[in-house]
N, C-alpha and C. Protein backbone atom coordinates (compact mmCIF):
# COMPACT_ATOMS: atom_id res chain seq x y z
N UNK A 1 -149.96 14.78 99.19
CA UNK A 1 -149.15 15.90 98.76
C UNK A 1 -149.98 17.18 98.81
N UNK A 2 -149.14 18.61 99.68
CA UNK A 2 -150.30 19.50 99.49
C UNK A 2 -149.95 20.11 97.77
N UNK A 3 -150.96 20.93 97.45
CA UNK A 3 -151.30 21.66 96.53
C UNK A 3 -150.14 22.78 96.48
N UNK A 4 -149.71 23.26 95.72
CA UNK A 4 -148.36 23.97 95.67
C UNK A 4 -149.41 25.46 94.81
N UNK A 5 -149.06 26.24 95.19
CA UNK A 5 -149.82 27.93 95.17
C UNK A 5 -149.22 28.06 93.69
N UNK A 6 -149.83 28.11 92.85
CA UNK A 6 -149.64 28.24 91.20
C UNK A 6 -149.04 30.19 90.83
N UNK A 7 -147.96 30.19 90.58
CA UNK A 7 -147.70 31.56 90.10
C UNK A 7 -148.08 32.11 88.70
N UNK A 8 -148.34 32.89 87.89
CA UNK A 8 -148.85 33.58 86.64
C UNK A 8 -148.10 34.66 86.54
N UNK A 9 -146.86 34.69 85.55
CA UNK A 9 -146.44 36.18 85.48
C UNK A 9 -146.92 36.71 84.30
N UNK A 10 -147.01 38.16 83.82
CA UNK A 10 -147.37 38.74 82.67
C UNK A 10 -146.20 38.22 81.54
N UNK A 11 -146.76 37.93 80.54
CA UNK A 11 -146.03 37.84 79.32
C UNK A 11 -145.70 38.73 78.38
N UNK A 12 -145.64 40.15 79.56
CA UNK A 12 -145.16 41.47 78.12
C UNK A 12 -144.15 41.21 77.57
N UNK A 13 -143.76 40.85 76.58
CA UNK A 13 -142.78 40.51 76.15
C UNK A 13 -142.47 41.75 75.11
N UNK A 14 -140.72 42.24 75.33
CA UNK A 14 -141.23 43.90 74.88
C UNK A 14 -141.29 44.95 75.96
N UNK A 15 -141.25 44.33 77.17
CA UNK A 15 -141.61 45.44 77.96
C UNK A 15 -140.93 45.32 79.17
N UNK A 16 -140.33 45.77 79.77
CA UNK A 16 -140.19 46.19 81.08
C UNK A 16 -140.39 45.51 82.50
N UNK A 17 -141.21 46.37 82.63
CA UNK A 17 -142.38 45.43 83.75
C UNK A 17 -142.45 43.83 83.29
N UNK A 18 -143.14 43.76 82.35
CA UNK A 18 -143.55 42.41 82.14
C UNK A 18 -142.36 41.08 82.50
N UNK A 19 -141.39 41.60 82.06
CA UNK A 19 -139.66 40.90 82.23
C UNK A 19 -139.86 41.28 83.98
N UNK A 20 -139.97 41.98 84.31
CA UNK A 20 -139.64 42.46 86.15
C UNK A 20 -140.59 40.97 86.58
N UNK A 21 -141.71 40.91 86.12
CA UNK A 21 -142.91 40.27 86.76
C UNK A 21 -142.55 38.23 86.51
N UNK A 22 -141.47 38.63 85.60
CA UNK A 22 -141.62 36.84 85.09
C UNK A 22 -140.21 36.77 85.61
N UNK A 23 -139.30 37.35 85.90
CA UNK A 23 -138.01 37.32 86.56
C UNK A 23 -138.24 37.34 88.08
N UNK A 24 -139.50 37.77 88.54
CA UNK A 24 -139.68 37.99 90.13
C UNK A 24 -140.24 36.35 89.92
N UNK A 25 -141.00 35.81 89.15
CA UNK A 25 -142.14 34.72 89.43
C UNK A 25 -140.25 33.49 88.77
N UNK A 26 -138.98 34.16 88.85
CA UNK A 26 -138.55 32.56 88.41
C UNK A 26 -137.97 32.63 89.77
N UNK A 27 -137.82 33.68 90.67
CA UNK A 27 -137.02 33.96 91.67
C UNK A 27 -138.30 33.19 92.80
N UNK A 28 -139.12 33.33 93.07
CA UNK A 28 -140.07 32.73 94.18
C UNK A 28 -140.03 31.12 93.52
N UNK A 29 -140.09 30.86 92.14
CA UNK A 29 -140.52 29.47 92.01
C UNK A 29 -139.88 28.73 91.88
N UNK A 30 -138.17 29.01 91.86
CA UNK A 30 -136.98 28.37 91.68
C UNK A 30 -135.94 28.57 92.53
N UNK A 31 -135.94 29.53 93.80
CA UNK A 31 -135.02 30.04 94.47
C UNK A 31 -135.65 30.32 96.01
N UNK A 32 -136.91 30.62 96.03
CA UNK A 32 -137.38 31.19 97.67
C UNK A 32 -138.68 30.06 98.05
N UNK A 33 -139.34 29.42 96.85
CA UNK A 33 -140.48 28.56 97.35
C UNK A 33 -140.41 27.91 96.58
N UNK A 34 -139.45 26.83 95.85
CA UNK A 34 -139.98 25.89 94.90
C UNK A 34 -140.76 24.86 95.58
N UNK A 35 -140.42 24.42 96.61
CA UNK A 35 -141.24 23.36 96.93
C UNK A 35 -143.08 23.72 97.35
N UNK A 36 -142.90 25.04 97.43
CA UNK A 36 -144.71 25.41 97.71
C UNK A 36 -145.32 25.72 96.18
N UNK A 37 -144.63 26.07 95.43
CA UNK A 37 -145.16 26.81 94.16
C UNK A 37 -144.89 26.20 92.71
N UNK A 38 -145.29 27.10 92.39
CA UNK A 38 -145.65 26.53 90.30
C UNK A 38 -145.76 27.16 90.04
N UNK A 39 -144.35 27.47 88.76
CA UNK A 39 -144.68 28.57 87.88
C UNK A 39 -145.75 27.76 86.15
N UNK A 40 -146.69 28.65 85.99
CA UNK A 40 -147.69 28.80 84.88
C UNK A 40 -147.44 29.65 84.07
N UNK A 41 -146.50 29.28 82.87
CA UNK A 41 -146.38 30.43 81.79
C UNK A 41 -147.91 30.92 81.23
N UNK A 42 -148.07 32.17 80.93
CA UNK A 42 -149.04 32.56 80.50
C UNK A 42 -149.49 32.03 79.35
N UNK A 43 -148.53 32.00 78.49
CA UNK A 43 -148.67 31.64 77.30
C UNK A 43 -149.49 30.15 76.93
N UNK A 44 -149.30 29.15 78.03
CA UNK A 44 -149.90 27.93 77.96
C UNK A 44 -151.40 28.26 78.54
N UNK A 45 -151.79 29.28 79.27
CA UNK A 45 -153.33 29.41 79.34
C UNK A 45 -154.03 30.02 77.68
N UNK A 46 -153.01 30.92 77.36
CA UNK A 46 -153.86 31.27 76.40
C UNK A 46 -153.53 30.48 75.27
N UNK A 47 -152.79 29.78 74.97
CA UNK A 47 -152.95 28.58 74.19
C UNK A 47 -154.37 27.42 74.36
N UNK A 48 -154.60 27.58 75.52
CA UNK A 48 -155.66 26.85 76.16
C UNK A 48 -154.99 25.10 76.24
N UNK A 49 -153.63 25.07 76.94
CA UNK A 49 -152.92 23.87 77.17
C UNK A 49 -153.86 23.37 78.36
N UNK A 50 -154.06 21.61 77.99
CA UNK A 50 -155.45 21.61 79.12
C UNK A 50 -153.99 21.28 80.59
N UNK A 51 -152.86 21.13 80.50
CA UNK A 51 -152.61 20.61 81.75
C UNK A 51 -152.53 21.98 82.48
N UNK A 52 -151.93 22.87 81.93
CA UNK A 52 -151.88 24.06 82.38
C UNK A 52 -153.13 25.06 82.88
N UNK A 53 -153.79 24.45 82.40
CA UNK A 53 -155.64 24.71 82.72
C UNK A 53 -156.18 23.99 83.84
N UNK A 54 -155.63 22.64 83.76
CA UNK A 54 -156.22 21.65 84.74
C UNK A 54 -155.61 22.38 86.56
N UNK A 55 -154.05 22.84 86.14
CA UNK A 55 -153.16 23.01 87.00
C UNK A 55 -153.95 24.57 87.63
N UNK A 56 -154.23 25.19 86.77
CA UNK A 56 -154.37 26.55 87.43
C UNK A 56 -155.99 26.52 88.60
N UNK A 57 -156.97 25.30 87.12
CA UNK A 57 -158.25 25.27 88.55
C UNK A 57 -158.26 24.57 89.04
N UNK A 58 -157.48 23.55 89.66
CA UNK A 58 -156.97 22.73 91.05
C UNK A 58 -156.36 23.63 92.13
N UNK A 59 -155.71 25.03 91.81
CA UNK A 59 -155.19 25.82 92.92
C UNK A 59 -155.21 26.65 93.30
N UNK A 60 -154.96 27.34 94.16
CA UNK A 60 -155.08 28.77 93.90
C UNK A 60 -153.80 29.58 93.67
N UNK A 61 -154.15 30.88 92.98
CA UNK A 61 -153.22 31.62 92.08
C UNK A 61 -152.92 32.32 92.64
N UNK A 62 -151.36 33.03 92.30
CA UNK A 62 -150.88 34.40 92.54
C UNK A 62 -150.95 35.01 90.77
N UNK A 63 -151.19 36.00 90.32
CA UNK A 63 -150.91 36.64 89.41
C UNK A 63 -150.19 37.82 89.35
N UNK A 64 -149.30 38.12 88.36
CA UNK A 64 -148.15 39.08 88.23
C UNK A 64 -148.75 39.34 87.51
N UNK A 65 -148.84 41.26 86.70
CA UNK A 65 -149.13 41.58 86.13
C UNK A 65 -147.81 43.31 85.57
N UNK A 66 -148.33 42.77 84.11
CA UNK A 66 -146.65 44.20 84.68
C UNK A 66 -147.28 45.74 83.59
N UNK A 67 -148.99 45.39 83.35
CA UNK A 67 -149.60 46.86 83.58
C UNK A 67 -150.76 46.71 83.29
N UNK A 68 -151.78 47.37 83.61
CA UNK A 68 -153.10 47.62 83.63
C UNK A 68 -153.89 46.35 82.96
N UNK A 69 -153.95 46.09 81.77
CA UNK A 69 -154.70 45.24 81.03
C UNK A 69 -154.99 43.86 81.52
N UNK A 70 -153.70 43.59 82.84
CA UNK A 70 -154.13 42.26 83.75
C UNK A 70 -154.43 41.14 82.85
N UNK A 71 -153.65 40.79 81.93
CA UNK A 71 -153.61 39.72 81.56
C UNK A 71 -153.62 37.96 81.74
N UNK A 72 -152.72 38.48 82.82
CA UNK A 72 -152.52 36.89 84.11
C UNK A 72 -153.33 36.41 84.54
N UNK A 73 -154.15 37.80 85.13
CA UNK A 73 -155.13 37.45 85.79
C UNK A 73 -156.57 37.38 85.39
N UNK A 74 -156.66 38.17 84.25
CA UNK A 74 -157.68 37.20 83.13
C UNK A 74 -157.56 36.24 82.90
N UNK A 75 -156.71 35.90 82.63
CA UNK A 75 -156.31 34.38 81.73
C UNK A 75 -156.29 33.46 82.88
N UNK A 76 -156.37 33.35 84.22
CA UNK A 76 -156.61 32.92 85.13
C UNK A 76 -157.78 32.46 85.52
N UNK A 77 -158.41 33.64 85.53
CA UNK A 77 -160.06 33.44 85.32
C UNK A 77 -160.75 32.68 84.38
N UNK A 78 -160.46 33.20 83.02
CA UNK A 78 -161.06 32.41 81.91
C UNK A 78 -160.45 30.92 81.83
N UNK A 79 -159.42 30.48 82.77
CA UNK A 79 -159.11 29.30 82.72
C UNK A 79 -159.84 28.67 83.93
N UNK A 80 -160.65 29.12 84.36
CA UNK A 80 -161.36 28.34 85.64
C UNK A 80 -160.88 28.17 87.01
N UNK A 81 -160.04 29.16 87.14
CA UNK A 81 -159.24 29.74 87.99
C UNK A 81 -159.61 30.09 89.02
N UNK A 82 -159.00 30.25 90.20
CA UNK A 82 -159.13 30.92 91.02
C UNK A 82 -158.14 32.23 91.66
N UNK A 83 -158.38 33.43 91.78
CA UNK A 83 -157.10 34.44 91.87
C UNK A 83 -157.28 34.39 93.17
N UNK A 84 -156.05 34.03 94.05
CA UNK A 84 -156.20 34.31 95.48
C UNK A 84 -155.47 35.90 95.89
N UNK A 85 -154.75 35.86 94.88
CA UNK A 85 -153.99 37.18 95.11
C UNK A 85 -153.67 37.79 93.81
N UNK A 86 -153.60 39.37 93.30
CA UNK A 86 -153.31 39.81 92.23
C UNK A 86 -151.97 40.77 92.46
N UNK A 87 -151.12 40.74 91.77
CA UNK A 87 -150.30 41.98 92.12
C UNK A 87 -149.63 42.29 90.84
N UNK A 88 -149.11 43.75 90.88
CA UNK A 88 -149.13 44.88 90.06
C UNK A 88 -147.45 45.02 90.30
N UNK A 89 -146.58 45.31 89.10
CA UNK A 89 -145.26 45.52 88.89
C UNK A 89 -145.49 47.10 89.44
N UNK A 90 -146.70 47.57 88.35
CA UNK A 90 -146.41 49.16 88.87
C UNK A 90 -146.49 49.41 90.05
N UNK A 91 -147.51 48.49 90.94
CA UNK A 91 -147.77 49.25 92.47
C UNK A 91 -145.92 48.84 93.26
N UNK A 92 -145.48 47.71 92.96
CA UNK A 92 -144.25 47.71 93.56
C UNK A 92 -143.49 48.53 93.56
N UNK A 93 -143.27 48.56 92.11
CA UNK A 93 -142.58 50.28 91.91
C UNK A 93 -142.68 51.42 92.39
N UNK A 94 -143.79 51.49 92.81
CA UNK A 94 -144.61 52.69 93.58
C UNK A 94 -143.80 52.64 95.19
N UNK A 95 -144.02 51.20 95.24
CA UNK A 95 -143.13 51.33 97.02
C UNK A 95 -141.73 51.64 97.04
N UNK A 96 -141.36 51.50 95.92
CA UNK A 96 -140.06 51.01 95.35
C UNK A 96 -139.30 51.69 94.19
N UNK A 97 -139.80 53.48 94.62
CA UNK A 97 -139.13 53.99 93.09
C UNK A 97 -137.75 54.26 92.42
N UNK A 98 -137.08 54.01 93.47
CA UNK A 98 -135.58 53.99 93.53
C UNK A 98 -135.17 53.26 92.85
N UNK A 99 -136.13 51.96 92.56
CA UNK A 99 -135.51 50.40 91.32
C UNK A 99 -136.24 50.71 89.82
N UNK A 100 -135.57 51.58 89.45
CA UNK A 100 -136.34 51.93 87.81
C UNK A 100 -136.37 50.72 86.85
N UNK A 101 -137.16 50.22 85.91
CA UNK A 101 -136.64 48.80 85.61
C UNK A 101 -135.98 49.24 84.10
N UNK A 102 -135.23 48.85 83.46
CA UNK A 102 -134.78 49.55 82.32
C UNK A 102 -134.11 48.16 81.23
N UNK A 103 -134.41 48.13 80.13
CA UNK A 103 -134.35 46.52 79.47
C UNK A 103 -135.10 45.75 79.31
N UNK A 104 -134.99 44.64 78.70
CA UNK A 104 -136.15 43.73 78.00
C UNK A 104 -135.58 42.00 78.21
N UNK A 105 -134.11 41.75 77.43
CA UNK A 105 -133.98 40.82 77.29
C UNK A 105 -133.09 40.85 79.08
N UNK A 106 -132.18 41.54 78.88
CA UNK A 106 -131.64 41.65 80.46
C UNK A 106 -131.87 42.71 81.28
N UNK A 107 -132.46 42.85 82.38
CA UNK A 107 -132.48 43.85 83.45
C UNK A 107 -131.55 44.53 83.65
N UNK A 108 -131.96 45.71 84.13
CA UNK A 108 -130.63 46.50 84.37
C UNK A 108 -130.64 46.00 86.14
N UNK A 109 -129.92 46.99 86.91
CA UNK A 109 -129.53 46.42 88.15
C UNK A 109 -130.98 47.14 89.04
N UNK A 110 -131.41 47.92 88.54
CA UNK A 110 -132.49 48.39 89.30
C UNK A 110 -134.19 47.62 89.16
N UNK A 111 -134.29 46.93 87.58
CA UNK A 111 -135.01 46.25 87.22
C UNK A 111 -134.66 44.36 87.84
N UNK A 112 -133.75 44.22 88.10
CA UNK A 112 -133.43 42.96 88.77
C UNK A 112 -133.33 43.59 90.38
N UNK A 113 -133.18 44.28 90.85
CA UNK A 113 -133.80 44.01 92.54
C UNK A 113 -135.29 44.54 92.55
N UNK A 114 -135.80 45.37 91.38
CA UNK A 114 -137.69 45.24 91.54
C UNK A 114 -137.89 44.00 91.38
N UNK A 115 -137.49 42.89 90.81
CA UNK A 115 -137.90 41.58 90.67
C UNK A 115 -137.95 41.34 91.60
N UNK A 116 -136.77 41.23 92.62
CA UNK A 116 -136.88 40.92 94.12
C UNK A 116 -137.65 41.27 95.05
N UNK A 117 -137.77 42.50 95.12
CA UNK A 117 -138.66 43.22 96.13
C UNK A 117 -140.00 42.36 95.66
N UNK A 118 -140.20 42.36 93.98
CA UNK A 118 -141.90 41.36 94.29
C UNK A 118 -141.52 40.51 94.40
N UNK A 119 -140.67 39.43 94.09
CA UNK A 119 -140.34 37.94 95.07
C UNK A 119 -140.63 38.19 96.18
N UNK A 120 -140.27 38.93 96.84
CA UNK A 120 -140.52 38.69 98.68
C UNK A 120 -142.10 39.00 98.68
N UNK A 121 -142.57 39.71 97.86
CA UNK A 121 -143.78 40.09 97.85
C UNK A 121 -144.57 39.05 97.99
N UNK A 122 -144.45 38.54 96.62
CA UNK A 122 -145.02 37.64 96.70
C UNK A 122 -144.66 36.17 97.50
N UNK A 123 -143.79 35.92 98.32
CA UNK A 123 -143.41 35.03 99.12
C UNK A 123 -144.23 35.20 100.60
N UNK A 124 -144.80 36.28 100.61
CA UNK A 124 -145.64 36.21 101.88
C UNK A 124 -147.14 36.27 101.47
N UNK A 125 -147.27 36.58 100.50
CA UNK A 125 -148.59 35.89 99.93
C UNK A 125 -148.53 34.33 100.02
N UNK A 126 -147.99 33.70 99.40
CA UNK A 126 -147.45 31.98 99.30
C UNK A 126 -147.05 31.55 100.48
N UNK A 127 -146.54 32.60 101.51
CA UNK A 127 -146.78 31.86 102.69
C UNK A 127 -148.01 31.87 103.53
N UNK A 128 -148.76 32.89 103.68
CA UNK A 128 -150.01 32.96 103.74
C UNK A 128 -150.82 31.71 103.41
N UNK A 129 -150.99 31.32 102.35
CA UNK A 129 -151.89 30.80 101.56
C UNK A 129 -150.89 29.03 102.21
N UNK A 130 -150.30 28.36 102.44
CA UNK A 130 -149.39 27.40 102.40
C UNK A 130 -149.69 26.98 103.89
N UNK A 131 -150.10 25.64 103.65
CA UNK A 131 -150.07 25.58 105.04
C UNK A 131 -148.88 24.74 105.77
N UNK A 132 -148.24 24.91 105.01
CA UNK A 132 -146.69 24.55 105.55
C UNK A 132 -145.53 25.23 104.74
N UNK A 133 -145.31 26.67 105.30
CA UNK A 133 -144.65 27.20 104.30
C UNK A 133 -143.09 26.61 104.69
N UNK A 134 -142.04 26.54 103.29
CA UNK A 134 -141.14 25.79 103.07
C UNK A 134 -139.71 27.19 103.22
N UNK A 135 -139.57 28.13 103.72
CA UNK A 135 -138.72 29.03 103.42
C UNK A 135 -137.11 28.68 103.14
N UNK A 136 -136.84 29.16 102.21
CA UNK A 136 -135.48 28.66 101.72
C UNK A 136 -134.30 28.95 102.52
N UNK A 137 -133.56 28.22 102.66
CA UNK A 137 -132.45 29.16 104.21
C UNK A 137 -131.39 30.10 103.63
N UNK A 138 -131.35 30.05 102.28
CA UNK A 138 -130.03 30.53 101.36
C UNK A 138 -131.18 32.00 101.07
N UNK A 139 -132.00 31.94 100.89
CA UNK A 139 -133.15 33.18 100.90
C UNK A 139 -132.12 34.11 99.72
N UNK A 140 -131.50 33.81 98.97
CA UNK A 140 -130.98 34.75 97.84
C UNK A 140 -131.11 34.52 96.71
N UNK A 141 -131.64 34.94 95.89
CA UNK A 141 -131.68 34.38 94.36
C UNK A 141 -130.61 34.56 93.33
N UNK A 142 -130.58 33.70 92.35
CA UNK A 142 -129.29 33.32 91.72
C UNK A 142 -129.76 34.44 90.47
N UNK A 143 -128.49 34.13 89.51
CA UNK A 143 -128.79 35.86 88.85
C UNK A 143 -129.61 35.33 87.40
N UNK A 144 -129.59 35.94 86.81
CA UNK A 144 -130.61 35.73 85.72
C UNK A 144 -130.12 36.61 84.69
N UNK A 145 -130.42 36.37 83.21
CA UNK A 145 -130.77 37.32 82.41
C UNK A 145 -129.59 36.84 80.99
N UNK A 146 -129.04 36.30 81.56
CA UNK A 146 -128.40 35.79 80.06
C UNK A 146 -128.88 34.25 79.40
N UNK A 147 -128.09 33.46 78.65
CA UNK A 147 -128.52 32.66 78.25
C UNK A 147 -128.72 31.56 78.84
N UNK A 148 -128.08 31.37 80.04
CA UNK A 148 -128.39 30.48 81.35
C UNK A 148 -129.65 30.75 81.95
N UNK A 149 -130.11 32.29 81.96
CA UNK A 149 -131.68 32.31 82.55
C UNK A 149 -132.59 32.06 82.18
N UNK A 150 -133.69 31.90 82.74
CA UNK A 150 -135.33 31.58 82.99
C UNK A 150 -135.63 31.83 81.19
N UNK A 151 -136.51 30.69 81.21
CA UNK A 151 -137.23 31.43 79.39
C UNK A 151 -138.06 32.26 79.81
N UNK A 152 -138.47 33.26 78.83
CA UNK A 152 -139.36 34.02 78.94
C UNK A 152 -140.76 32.87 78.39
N UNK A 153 -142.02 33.49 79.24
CA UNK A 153 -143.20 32.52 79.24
C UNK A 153 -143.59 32.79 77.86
């Protein structure tokens, strides 16, 4: 079995970005690459959960981060980690200022297609890294944000 590319989204919980970054990481790990990837709630590194530890330094990582303080990707590191790739909610935004993200528990409509734009983002990182990348043929992600969606990590 190959190794499936471990995802890390930020756990701002409270914030913005942080919701953009764990709504983009349910959209690549449940909708565009489940079969290459793994989502890693943050929260189980810094708990110091050993499977979630074991899981992150067996692979290599993508980390979401949804501002400066790079949490993911600390907690990546200090878990024995390896970061193959880091990426930034804000720099997306930056490509992408037209998708303002606005909300916490549900996205508004501009904060749910920044999720997307880093799904694809990060889907060519994960294909990169994959040596058999798996691309989904439905390539659309299902919606999110009420009580049917993704837990927050």
């Amino acid at each position: 079995m190959t190794r499936k590319v471990v995802i890390v989204p930020c756990s701002g919980i409270g914030k913005s970005y942080g919701t953009v970054a764990r709504e983009g990481a349910y959209v690549v790990t449940e909708d565009l690459r489940p079969d290459t990837t793994q989502l890693i709630p943050l929260s189980l590194l810094v708990l110091g959960d050993e499977q979630a530890r074991a899981d992150v330094a067996s692979a290599q990582a993508i980390t979401l981060d949804g501002c400066k303080l790079a949490c993911a990707t600390k907690m990546v590191v200090e878990s024995g980690g390896t970061v193959a790739h880091d990426l930034a909610v804000l720099d997306v935004y930056r490509r992408h200022r037209d998708l303002k993200p606005a909300g916490i528990a549900k996205l508004n409509e501009g904060g749910q297609k920044l999720a997307q734009a880093l799904a694809e983002e990060v889907v060519t990182l994960v294909d990169a890294l994959s040596p058999n990348p798996s691309p989904n043929p439905q390539g659309a992600a299902r919606g999110r944000g009420g009580p049917e969606g993704g837990q927050d990590a």
